[in-house]
N, C-alpha and C. Protein backbone atom coordinates (compact mmCIF):
# COMPACT_ATOMS: atom_id res chain seq x y z
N UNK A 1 124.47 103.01 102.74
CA UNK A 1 124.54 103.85 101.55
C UNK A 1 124.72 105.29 102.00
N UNK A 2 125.54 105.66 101.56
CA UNK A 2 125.98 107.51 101.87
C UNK A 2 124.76 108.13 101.37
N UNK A 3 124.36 109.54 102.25
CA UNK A 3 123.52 109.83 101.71
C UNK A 3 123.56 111.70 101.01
N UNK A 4 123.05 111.91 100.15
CA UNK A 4 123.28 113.00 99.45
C UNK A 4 121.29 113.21 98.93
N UNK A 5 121.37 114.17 99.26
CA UNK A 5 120.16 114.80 98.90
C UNK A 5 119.73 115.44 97.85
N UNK A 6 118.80 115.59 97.29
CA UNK A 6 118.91 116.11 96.02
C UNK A 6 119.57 117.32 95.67
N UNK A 7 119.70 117.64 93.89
CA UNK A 7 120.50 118.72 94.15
C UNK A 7 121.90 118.38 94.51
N UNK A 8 122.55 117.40 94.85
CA UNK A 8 123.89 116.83 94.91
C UNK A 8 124.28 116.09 93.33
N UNK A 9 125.29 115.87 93.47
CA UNK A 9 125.64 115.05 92.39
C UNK A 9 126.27 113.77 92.69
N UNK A 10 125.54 113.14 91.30
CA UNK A 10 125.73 111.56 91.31
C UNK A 10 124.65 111.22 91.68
N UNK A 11 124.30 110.01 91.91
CA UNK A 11 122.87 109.41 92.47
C UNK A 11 122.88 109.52 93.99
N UNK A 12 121.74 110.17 94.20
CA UNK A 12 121.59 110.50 95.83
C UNK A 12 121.41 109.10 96.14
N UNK A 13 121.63 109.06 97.59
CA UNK A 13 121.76 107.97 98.85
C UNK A 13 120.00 108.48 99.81
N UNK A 14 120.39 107.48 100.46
CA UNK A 14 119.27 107.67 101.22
C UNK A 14 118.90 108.84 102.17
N UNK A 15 117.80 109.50 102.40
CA UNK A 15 118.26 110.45 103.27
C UNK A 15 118.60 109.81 104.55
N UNK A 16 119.38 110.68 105.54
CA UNK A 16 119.89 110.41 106.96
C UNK A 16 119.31 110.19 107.87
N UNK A 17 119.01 109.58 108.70
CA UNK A 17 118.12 108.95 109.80
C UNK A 17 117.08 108.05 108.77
N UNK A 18 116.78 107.87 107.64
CA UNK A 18 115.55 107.21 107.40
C UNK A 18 115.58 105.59 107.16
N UNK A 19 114.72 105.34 107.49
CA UNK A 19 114.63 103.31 107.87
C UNK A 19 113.21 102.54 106.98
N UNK A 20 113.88 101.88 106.58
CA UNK A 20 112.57 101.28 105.65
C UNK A 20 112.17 99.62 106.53
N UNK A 21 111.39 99.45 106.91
CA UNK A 21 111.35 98.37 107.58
C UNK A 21 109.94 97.33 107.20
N UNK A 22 109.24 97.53 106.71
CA UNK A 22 108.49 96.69 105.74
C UNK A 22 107.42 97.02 104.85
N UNK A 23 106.68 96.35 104.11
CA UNK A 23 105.45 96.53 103.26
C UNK A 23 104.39 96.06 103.74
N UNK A 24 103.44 96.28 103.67
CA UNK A 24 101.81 95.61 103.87
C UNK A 24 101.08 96.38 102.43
N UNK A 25 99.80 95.46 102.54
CA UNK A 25 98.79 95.89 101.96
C UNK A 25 97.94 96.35 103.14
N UNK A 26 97.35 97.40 102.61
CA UNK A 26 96.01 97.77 103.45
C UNK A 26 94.91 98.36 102.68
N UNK A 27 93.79 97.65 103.03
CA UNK A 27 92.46 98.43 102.22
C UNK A 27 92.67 97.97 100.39
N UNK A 28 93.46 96.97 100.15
CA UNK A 28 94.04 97.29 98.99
C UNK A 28 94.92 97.66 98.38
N UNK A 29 95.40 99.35 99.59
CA UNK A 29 96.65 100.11 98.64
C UNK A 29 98.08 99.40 99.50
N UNK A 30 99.12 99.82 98.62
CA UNK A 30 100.57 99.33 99.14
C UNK A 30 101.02 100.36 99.92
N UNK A 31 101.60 99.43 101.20
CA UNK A 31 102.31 100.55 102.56
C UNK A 31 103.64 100.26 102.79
N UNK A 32 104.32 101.22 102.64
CA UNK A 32 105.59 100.83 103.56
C UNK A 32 106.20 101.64 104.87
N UNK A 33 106.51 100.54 105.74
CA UNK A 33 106.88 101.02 107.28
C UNK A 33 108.29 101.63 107.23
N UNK A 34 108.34 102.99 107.67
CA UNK A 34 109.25 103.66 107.37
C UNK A 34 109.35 104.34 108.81
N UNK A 35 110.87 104.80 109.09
CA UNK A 35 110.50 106.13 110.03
C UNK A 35 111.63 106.95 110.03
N UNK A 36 111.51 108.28 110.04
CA UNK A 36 112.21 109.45 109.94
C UNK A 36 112.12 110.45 110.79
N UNK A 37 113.41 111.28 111.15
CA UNK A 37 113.29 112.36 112.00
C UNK A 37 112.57 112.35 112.97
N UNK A 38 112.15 110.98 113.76
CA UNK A 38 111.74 111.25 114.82
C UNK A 38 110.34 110.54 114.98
N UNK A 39 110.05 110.62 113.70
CA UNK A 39 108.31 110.10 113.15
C UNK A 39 108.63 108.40 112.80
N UNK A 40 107.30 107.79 112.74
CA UNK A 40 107.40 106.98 112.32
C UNK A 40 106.30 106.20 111.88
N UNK A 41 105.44 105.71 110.44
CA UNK A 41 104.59 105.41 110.12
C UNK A 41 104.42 105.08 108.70
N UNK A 42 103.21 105.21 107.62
CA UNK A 42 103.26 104.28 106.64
C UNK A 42 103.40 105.37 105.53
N UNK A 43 103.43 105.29 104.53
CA UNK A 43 104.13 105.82 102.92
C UNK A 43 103.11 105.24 102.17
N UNK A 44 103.10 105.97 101.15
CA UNK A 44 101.88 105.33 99.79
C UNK A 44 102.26 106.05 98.89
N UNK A 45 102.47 105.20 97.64
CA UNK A 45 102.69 105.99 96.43
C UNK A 45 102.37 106.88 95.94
N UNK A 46 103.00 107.70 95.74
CA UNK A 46 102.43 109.43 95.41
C UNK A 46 102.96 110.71 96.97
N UNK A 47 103.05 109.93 97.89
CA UNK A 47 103.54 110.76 99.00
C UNK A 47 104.84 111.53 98.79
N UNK A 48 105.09 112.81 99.11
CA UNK A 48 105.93 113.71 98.70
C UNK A 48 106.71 114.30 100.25
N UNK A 49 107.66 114.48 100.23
CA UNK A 49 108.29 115.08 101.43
C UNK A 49 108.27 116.40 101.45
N UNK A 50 107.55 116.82 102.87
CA UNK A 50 107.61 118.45 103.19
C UNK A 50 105.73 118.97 102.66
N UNK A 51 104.93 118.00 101.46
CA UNK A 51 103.70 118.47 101.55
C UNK A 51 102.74 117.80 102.10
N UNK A 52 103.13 116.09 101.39
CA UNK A 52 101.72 115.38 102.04
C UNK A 52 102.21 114.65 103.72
N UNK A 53 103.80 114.42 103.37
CA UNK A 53 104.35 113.31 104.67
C UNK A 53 105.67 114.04 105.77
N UNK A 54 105.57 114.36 106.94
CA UNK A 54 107.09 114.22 107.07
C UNK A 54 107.59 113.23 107.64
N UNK A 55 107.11 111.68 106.80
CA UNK A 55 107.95 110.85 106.79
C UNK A 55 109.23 110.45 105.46
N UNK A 56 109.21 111.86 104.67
CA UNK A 56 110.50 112.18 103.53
C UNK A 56 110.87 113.72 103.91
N UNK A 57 112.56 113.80 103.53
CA UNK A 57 112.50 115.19 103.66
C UNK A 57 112.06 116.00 102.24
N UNK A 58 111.77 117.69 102.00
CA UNK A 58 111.43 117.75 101.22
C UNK A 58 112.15 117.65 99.72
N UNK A 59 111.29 117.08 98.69
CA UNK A 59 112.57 117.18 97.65
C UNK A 59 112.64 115.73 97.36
N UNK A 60 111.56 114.53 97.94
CA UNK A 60 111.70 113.29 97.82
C UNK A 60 110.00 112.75 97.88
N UNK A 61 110.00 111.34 97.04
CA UNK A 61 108.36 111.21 96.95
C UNK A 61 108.31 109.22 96.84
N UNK A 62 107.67 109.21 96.99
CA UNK A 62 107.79 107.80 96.93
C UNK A 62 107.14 107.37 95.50
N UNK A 63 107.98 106.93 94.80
CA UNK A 63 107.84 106.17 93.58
C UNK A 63 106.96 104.85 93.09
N UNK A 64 106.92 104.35 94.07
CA UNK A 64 106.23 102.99 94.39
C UNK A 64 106.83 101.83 95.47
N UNK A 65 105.46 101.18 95.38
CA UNK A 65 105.76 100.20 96.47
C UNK A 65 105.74 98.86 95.48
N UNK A 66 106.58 97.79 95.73
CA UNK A 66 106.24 96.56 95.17
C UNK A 66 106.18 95.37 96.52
N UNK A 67 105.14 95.58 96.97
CA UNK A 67 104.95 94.12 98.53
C UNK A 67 105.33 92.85 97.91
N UNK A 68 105.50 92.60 96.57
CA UNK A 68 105.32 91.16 96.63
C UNK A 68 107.31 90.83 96.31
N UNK A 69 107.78 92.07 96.53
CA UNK A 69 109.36 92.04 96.08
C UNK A 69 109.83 92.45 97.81
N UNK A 70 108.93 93.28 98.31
CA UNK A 70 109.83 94.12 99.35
C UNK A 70 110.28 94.89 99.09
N UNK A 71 109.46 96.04 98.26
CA UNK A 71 110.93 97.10 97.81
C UNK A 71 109.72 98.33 97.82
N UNK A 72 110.38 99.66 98.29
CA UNK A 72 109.54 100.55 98.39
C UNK A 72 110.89 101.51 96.96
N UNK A 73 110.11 101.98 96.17
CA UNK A 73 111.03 103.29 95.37
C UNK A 73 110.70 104.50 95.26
N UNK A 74 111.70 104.94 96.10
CA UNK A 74 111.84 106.78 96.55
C UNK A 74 112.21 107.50 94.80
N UNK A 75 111.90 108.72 94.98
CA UNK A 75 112.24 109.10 93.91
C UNK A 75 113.04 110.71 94.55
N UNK A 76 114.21 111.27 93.75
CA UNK A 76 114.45 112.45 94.72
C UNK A 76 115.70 112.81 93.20
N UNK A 77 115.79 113.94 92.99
CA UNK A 77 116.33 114.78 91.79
C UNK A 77 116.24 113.86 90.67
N UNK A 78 115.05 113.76 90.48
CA UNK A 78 114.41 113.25 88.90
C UNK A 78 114.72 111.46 88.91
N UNK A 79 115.55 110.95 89.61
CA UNK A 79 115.68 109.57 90.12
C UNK A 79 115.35 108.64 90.61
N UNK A 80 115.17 107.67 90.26
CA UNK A 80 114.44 106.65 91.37
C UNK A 80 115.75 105.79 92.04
N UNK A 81 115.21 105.98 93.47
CA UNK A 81 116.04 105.23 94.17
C UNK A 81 115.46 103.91 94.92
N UNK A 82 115.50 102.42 94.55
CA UNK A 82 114.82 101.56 95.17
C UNK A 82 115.44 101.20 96.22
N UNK A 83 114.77 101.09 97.29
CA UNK A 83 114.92 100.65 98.72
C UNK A 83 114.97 99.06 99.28
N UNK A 84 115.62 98.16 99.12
CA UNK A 84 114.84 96.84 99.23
C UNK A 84 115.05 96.01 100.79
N UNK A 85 114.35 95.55 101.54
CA UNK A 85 113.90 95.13 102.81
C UNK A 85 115.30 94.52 103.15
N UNK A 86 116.04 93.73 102.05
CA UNK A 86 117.64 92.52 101.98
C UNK A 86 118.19 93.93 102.33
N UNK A 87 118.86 95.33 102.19
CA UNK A 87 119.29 96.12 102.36
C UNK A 87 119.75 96.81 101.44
N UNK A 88 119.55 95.79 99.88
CA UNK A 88 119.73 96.29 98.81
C UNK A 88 118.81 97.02 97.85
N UNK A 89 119.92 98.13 97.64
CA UNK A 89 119.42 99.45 97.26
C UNK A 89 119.43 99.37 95.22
């Protein structure tokens, strides 16, 4: 998927370098294995790029996780963008 960052037009793409590679539960809450720019580690709903994680760049937040689908959903210029483990977005 091409990626365009927020603030672009049309529905942004994923950001560049970033990899979604699975879900867990932990403690209860939903995780997804992600890694970016170099980093690499877990996401939880409500995580925001540039305040709480820099595993998003800023300007992107994670929307939710669904473990029992495989799908983590980014959210980035008012959008949700779902991520799904098959590669479909």
């Amino acid at each position: 998927m091409a990626a365009a960052g927020p603030g672009g037009s049309g529905t942004p793409g994923l950001p560049p370098g970033f990899r979604f590679s699975g879900v867990i539960r932990s403690g209860g809450r939903a995780e997804a294995l992600v890694q970016f720019g170099g980093e690499s580690g877990t996401l939880r709903a409500g995580d925001v790029g540039g305040r709480t994680t820099k595993l998003l760049p800023p300007g992107w937040a994670v929307g939710g996780i669904d473990v029992a689908r495989g799908r983590l959903i980014l959210r980035a210029s008012g959008q949700a963008i779902p991520v799904s483990l098959d590669g479909q977005s």
